[in-house]
Protein backbone atom coordinates (compact mmCIF):
# COMPACT_ATOMS: atom_id res chain seq x y z
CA UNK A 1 0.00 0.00 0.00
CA UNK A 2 1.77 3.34 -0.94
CA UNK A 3 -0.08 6.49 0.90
CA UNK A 4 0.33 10.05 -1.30
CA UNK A 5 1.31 12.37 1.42
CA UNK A 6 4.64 12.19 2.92
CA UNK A 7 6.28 14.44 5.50
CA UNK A 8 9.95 14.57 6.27
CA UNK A 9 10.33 15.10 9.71
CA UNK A 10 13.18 16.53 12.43
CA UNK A 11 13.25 15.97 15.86
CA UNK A 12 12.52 19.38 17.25
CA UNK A 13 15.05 20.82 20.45
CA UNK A 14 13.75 23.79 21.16
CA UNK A 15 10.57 24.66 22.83
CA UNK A 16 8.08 27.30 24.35
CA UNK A 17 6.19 30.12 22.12
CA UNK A 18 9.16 31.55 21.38
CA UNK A 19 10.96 29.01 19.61
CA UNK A 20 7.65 27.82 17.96
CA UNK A 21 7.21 31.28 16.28
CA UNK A 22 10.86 31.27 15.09
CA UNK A 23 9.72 27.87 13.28
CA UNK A 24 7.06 29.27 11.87
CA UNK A 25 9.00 31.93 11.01
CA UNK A 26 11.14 29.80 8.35
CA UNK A 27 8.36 28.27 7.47
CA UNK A 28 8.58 24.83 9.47
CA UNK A 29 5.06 23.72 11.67
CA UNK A 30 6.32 22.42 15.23
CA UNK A 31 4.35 18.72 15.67
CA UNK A 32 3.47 15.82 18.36
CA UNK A 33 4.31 12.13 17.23
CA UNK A 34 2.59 9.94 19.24
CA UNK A 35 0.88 5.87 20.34
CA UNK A 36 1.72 2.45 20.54
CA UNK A 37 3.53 2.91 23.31
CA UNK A 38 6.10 5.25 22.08
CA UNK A 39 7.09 8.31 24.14
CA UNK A 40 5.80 10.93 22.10
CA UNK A 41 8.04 12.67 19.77
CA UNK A 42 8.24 16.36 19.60
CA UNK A 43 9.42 16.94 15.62
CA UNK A 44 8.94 20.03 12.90
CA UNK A 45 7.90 19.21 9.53
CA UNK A 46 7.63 21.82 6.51
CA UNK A 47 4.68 24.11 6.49
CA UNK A 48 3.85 24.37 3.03
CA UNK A 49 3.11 20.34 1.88
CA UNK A 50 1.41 20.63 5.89
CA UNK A 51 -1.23 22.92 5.15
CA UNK A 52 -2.06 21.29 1.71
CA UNK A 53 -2.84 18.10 3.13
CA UNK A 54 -4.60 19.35 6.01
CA UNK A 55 -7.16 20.61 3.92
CA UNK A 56 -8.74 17.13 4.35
CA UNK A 57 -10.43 15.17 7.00
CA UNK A 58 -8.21 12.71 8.49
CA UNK A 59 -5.20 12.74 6.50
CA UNK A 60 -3.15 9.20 6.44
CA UNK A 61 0.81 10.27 5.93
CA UNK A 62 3.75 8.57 5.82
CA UNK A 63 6.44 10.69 7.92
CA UNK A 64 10.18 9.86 7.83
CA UNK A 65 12.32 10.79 11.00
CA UNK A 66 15.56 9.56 11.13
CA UNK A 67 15.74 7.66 8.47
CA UNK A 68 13.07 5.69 9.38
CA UNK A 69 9.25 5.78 7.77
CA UNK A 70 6.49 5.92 10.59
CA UNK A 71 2.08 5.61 9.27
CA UNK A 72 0.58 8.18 10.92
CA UNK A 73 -3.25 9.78 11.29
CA UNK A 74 -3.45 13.77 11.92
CA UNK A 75 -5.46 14.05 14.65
CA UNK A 76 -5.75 17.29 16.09
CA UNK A 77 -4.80 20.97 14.12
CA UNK A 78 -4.41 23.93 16.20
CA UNK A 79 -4.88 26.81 13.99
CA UNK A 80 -4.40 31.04 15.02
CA UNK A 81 -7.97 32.04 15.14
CA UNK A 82 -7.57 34.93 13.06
CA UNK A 83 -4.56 34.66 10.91
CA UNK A 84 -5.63 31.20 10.19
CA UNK A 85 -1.67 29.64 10.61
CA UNK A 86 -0.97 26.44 11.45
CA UNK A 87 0.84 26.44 15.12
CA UNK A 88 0.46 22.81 16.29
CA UNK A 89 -0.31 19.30 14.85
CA UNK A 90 -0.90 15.94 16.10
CA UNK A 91 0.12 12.84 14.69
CA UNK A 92 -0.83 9.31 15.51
CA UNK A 93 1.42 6.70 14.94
CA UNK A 94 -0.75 3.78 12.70
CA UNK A 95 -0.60 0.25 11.95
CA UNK A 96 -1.73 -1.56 8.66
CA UNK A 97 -4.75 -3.66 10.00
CA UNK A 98 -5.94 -1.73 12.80
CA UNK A 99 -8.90 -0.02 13.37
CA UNK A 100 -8.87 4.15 14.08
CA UNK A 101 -11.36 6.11 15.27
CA UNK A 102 -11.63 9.14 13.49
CA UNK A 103 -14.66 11.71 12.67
CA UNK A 104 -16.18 11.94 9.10
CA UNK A 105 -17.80 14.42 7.30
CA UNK A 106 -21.40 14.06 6.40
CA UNK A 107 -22.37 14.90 3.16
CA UNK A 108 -25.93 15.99 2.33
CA UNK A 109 -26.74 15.11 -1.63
CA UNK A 110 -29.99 15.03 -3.46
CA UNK A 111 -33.20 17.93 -3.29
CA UNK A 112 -35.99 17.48 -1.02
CA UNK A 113 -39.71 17.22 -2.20
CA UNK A 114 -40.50 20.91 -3.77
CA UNK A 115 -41.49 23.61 -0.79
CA UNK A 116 -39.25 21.98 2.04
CA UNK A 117 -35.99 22.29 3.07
CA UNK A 118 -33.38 19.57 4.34
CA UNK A 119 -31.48 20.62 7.87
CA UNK A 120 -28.51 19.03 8.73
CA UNK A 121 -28.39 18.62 12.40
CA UNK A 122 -25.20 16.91 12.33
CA UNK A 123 -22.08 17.50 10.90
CA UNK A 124 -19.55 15.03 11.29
CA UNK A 125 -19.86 11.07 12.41
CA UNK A 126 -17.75 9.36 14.50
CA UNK A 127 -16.58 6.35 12.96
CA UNK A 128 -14.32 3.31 13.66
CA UNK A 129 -12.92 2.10 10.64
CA UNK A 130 -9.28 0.88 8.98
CA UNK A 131 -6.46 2.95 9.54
CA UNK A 132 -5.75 2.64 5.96
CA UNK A 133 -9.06 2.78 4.58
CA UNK A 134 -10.85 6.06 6.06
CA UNK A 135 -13.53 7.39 3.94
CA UNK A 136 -13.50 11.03 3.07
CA UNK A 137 -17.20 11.85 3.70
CA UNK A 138 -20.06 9.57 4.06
CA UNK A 139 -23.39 10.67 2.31
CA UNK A 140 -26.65 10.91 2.81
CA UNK A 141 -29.68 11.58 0.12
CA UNK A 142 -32.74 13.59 0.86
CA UNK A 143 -33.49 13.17 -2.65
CA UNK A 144 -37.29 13.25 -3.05
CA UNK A 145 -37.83 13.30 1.01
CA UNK A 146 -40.99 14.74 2.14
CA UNK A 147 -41.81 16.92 5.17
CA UNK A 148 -41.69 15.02 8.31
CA UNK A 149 -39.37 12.62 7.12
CA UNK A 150 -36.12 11.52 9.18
CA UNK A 151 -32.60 10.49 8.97
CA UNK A 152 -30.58 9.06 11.52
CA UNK A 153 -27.51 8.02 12.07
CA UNK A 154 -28.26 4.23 12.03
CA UNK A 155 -29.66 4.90 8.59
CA UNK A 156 -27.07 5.79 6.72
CA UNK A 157 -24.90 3.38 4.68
CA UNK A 158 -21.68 3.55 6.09
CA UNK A 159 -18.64 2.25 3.92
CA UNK A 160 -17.36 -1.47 3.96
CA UNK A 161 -15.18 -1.94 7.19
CA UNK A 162 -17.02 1.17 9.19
CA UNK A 163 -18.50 0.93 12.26
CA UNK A 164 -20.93 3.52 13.91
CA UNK A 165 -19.72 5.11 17.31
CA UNK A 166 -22.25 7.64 17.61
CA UNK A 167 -25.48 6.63 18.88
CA UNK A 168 -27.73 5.20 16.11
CA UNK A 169 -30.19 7.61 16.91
CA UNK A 170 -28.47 10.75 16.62
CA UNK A 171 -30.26 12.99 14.33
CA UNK A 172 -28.22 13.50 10.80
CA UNK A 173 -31.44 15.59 8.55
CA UNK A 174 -34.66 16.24 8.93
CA UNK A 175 -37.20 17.31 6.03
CA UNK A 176 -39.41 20.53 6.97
CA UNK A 177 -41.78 22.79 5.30
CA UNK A 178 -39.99 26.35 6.15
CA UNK A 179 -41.58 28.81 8.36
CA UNK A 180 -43.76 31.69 6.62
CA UNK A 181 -44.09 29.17 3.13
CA UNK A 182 -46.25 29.55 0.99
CA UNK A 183 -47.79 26.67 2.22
CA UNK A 184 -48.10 27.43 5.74
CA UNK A 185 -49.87 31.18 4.71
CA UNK A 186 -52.38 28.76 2.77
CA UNK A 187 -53.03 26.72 6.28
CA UNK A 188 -53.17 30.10 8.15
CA UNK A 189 -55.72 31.13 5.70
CA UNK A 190 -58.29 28.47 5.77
CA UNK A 191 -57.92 28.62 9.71
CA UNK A 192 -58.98 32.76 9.63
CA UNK A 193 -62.89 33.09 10.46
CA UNK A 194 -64.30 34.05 7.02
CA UNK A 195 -65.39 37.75 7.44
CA UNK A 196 -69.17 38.43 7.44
């Protein structure tokens, strides 16, 4: 199995804010390297191939730190609320074969029946699945759905080697008519008293 993003990494000396901004500074992302009963590793890798891979849910890379290759799952990004950098990431250390538990994107496809409107109620589902297998998104369609109708979590089709860890009855859409529709000014109509 060869995984697309790779990471050189350095083991990282220095630490506190200080010598985390001077990393950023020459464009280098300080980092955690951690599990399977490892201590964990405090490394830098290079901003720039960082932040394109981050741009995805639950990135697999393959990280080399000296000399040797090491699977691992980003876990957690810390990003500057307002500038939007990169200042921390955290890296679990993977196995082929194992199960991860990571948190997927749901993805809402399809149009509900004409006059109502789909709301997502959740965003993200908490899965179990392969380490080397983790699904980008998992989907659900409303195509056709009326009002009143349901989806939750135990509903939707997760891919081959998932397992749910949310509860099964967490709510993922539900299928309304909106407020002040032209529907609901008809129903507000035939409930006025006629006038005389």
């Amino acid at each position: 199995m060869s995984v697309e993003n790779k990471l050189d990494a350095t083991v990282r000396e220095n630490f506190g804010k200080g010598a985390a901004r001077k990393l950023r500074a020459i464009g280098k992302t300080p980092a955690v390297v951690y599990g399977h009963g490892t201590d964990p590793k405090h490394v830098t890798v290079e901003t720039h191939p960082l932040s394109l891979i981050v741009r995805f849910a639950n990135p697999l890379v393959e990280i080399t730190l000296d000399g040797k290759q090491e699977l691992v799952l980003v876990k957690d990004v810390q990003k500057d609320p307002v500038r939007q950098i990169i200042e921390h990431v955290d890296m679990l250390i993977v196995k082929k074969g194992e199960k991860v538990e990571v948190e997927v994107p749901i993805h809402v496809t399809g149009e509900s029946f004409s006059g109502t409107t789909a709301i997502q109620e959740l965003n993200t589902l908490r899965l179990l699945v392969p380490a080397t297998a983790i699904p980008e998104s998992v989907e659900v369609s409303v195509e056709g759905a009326v009002e009143g109708t349901q989806f939750v979590a135990g509903d939707l089709v997760l891919p081959k080697g998932a397992e749910l860890i949310d509860e099964d009855t967490h709510m993922v859409v539900q299928v309304v008519v909106p407020r002040g529709s032209a529907a609901d000014e008809e129903a507000a109509e035939g409930d006025a008293p006629a006038a005389e």
